[in-house]
C-alpha atoms as a PDB file:
ATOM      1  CA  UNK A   1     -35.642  -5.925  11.755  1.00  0.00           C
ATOM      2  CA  UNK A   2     -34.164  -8.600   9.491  1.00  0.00           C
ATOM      3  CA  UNK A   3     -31.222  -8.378   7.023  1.00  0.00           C
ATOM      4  CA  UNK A   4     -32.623  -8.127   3.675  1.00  0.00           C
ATOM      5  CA  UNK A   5     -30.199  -7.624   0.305  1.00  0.00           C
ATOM      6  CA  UNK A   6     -29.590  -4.723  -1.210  1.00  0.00           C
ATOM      7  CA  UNK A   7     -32.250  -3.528  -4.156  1.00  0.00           C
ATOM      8  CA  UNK A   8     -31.247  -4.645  -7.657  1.00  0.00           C
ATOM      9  CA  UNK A   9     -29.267  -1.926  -9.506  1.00  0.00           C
ATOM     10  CA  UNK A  10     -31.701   0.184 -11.613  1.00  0.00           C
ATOM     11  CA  UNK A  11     -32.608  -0.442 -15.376  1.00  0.00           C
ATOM     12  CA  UNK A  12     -29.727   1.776 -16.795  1.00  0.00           C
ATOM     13  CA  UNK A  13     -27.368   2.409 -13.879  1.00  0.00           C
ATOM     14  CA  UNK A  14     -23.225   2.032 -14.640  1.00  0.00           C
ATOM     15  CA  UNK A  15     -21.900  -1.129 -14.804  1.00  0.00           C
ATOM     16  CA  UNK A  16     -18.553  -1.466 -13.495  1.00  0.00           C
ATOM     17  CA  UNK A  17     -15.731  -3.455 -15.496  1.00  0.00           C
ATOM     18  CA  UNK A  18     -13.040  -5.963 -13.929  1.00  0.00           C
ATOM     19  CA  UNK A  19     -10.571  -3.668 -12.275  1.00  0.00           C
ATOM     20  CA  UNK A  20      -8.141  -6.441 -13.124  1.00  0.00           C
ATOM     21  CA  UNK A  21      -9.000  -6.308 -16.920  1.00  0.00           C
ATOM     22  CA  UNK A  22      -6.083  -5.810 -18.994  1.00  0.00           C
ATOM     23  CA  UNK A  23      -5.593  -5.370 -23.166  1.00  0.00           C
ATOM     24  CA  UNK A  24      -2.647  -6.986 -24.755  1.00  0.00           C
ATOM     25  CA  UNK A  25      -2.364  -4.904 -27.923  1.00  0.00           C
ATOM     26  CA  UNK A  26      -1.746  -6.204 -31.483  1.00  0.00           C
ATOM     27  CA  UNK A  27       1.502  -5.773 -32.892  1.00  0.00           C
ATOM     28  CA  UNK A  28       1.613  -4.269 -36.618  1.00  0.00           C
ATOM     29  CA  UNK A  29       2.444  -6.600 -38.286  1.00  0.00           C
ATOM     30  CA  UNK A  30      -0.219  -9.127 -37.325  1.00  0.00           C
ATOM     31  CA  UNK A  31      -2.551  -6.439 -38.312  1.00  0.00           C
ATOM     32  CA  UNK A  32      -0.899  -6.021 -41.946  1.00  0.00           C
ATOM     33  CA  UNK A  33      -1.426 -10.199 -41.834  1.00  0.00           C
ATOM     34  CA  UNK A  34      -4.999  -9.728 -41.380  1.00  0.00           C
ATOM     35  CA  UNK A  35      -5.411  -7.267 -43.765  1.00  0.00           C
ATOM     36  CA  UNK A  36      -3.658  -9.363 -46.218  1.00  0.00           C
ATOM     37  CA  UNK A  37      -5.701 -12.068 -45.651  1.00  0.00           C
ATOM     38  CA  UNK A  38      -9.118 -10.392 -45.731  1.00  0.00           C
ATOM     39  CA  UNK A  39      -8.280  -8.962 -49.412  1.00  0.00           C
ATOM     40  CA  UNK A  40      -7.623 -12.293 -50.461  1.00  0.00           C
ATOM     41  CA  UNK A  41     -10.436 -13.810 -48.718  1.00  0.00           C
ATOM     42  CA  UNK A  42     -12.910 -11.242 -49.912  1.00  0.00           C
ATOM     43  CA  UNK A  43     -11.502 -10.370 -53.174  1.00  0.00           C
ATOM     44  CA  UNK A  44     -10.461 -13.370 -54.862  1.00  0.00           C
ATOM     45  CA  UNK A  45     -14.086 -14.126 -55.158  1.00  0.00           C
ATOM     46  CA  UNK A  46     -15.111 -10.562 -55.849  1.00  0.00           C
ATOM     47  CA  UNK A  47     -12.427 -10.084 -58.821  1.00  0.00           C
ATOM     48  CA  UNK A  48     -13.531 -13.498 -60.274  1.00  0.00           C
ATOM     49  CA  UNK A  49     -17.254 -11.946 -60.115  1.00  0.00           C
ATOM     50  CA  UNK A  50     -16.153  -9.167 -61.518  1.00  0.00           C
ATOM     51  CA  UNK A  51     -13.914 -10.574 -64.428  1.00  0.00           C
ATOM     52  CA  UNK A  52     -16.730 -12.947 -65.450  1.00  0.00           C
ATOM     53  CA  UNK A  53     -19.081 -10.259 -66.105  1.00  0.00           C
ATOM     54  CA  UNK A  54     -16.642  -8.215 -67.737  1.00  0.00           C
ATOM     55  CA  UNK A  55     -16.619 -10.892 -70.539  1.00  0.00           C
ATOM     56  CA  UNK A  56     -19.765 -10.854 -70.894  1.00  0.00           C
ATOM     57  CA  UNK A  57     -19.282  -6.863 -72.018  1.00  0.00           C
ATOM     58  CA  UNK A  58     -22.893  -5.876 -70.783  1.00  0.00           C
ATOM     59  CA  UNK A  59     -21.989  -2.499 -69.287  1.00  0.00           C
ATOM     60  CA  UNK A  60     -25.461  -2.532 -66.731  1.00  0.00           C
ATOM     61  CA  UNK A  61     -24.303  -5.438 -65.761  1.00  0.00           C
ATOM     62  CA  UNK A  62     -20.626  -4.625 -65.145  1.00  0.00           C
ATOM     63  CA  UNK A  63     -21.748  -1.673 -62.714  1.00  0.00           C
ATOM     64  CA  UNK A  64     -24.324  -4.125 -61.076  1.00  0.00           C
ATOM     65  CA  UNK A  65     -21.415  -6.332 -60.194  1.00  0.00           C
ATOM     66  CA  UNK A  66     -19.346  -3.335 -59.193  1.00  0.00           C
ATOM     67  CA  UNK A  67     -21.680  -2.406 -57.053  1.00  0.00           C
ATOM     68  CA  UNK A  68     -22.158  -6.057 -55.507  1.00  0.00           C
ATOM     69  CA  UNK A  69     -18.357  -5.849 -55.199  1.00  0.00           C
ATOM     70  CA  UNK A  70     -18.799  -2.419 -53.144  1.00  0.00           C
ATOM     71  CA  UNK A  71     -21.880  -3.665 -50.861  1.00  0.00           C
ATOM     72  CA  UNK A  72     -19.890  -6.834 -49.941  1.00  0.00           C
ATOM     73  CA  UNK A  73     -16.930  -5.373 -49.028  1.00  0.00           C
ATOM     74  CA  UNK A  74     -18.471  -2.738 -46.725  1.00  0.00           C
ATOM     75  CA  UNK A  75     -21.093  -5.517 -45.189  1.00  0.00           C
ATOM     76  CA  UNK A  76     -18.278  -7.961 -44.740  1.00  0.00           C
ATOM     77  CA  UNK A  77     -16.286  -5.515 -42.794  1.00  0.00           C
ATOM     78  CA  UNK A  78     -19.361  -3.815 -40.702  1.00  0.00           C
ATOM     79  CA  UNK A  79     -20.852  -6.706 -39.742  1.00  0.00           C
ATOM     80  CA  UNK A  80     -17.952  -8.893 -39.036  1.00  0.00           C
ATOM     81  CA  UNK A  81     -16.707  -6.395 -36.828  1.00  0.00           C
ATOM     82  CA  UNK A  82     -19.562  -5.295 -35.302  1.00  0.00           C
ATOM     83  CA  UNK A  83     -21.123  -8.385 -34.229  1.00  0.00           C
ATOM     84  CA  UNK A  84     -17.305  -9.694 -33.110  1.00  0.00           C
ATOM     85  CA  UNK A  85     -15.019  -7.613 -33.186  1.00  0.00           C
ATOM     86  CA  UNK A  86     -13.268  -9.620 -36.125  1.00  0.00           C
ATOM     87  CA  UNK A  87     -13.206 -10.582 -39.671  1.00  0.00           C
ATOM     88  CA  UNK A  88     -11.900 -13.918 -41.223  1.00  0.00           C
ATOM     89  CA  UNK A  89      -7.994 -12.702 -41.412  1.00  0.00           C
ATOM     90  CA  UNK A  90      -8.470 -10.903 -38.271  1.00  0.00           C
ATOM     91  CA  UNK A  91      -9.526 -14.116 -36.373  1.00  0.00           C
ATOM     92  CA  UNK A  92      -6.822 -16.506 -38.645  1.00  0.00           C
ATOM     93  CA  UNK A  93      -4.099 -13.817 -37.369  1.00  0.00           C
ATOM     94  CA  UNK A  94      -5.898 -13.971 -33.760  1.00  0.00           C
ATOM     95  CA  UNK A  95      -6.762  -9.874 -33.549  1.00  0.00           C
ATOM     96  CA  UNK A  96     -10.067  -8.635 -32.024  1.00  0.00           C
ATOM     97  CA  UNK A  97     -11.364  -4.405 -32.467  1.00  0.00           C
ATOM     98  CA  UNK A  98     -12.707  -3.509 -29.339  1.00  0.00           C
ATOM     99  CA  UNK A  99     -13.096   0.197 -27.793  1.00  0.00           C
ATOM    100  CA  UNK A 100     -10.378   1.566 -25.944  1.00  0.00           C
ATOM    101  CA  UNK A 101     -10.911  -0.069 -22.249  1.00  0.00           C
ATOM    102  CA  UNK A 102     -13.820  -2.200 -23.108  1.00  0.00           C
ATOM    103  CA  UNK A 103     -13.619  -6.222 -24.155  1.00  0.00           C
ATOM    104  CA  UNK A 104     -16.457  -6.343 -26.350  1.00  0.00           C
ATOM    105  CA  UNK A 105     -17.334  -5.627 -29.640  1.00  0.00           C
ATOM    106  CA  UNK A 106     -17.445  -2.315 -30.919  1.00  0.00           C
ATOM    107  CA  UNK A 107     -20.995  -2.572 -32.307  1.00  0.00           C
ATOM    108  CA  UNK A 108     -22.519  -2.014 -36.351  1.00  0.00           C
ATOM    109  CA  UNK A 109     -22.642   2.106 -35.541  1.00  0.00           C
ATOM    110  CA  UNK A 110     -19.058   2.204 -35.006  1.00  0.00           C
ATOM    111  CA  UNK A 111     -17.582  -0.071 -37.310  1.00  0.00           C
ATOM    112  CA  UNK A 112     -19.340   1.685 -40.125  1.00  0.00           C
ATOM    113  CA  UNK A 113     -17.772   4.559 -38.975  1.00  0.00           C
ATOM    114  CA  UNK A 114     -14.378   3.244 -38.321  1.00  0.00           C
ATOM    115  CA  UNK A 115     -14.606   1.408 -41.746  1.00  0.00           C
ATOM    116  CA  UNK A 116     -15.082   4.588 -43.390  1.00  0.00           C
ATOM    117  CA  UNK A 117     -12.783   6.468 -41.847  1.00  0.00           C
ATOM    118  CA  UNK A 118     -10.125   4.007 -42.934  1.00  0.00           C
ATOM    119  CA  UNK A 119     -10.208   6.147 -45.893  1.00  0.00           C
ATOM    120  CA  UNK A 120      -8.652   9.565 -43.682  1.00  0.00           C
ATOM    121  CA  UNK A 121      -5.748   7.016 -42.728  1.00  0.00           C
ATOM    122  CA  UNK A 122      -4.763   6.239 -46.125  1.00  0.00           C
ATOM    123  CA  UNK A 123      -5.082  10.105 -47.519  1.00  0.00           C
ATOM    124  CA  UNK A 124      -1.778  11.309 -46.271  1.00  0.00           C
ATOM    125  CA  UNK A 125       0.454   9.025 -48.333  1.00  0.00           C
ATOM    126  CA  UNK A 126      -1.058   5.849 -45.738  1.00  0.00           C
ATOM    127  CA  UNK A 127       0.924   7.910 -42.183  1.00  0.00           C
ATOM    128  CA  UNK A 128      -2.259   7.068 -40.445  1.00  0.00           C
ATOM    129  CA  UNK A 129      -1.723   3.104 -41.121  1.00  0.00           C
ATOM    130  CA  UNK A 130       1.696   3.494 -40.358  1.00  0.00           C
ATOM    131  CA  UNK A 131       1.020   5.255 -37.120  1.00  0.00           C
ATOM    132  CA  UNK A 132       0.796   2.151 -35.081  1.00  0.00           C
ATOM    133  CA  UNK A 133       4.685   1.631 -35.385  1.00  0.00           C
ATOM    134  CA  UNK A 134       5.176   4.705 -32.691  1.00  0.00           C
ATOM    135  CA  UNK A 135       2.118   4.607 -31.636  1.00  0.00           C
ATOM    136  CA  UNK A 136       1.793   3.774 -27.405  1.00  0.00           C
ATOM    137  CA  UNK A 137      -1.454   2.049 -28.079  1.00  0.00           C
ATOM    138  CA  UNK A 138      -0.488   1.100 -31.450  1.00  0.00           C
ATOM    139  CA  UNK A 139      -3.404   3.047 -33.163  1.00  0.00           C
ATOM    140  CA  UNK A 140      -4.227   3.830 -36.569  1.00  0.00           C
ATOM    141  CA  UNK A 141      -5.754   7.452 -37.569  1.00  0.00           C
ATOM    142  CA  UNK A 142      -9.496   5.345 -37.652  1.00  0.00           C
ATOM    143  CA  UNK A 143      -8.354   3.590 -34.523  1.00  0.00           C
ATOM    144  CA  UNK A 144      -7.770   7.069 -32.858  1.00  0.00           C
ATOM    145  CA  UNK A 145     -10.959   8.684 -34.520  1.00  0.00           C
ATOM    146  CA  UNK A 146     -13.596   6.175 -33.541  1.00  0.00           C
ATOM    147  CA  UNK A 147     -11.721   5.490 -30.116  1.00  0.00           C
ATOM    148  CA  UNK A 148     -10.902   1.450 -30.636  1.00  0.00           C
ATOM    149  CA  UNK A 149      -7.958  -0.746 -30.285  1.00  0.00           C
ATOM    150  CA  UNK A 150      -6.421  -3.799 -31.710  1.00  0.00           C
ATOM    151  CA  UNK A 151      -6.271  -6.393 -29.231  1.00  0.00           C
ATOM    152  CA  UNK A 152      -5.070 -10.003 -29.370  1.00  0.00           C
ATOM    153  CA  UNK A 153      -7.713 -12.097 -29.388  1.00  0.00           C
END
């Protein structure tokens, strides 16, 4: 009999992480700096949009640009942190979203999710976005809900 390798894993079977992976959690404050950031980044432009149709005083026009206002912000957020885990002020303040344990990107599914859920964070007077300051992991409400972290990049 000869020594042959072992069959490839099966289409589907767990995959095993680095038992030597670690996550070095963002500090609150860089993730106020990104947030910061991406309002100016996103809307600067947005408000000028906005303000520039406003003159115009065309009220179909004024909720079409609202609207564009709306679209972008969600798409900026979903995809950016879907595809990488980051947004423009998340990568200029060197943060990364990833799920609890994991390295990689949380994926378009979640990030909608997480970007709605935002929203539950700020309802009780913004306690969920302050919850990182006690937090062990340093998790928002959304963080908690959707099961991510905030993780230097």
């Amino acid at each position: 009999m000869t020594d042959l390798p072992p069959p490839p894993p099966v289409y589907g079977a767990p995959q095993f992480a680095d038992p030597t992976f670690s996550l070095e959690l963002a500090g609150w404050w860089r993730r106020v700096g990104a947030i910061v950031l991406d309002g100016l980044i996103v809307g600067i432009p947005m408000n000028i949009v906005v303000l520039a149709v406003a003159a115009s005083e065309n009220a179909a026009a004024l909720i079409a640009a609202y609207l564009l206002v709306l679209v972008g912000t969600i798409a900026y957020s979903v995809l950016m942190i879907g595809a990488k885990g980051q947004t423009l002020g998340k990568m200029a303040t060197g943060v990364k979203v990833v799920r609890d344990g994991s390295p990689a990107p949380i994926g378009y599914g979640l990030a909608t999710g997480r970007f709605f859920s935002t929203y539950l964070s700020a309802i009780p007077c913004y306690l969920g976005m302050l919850w990182p300051l006690w937090d062990d992991k340093n998790q928002t409400f959304h963080d908690k809900i959707c099961s991510t972290v905030v993780i230097r990049a």
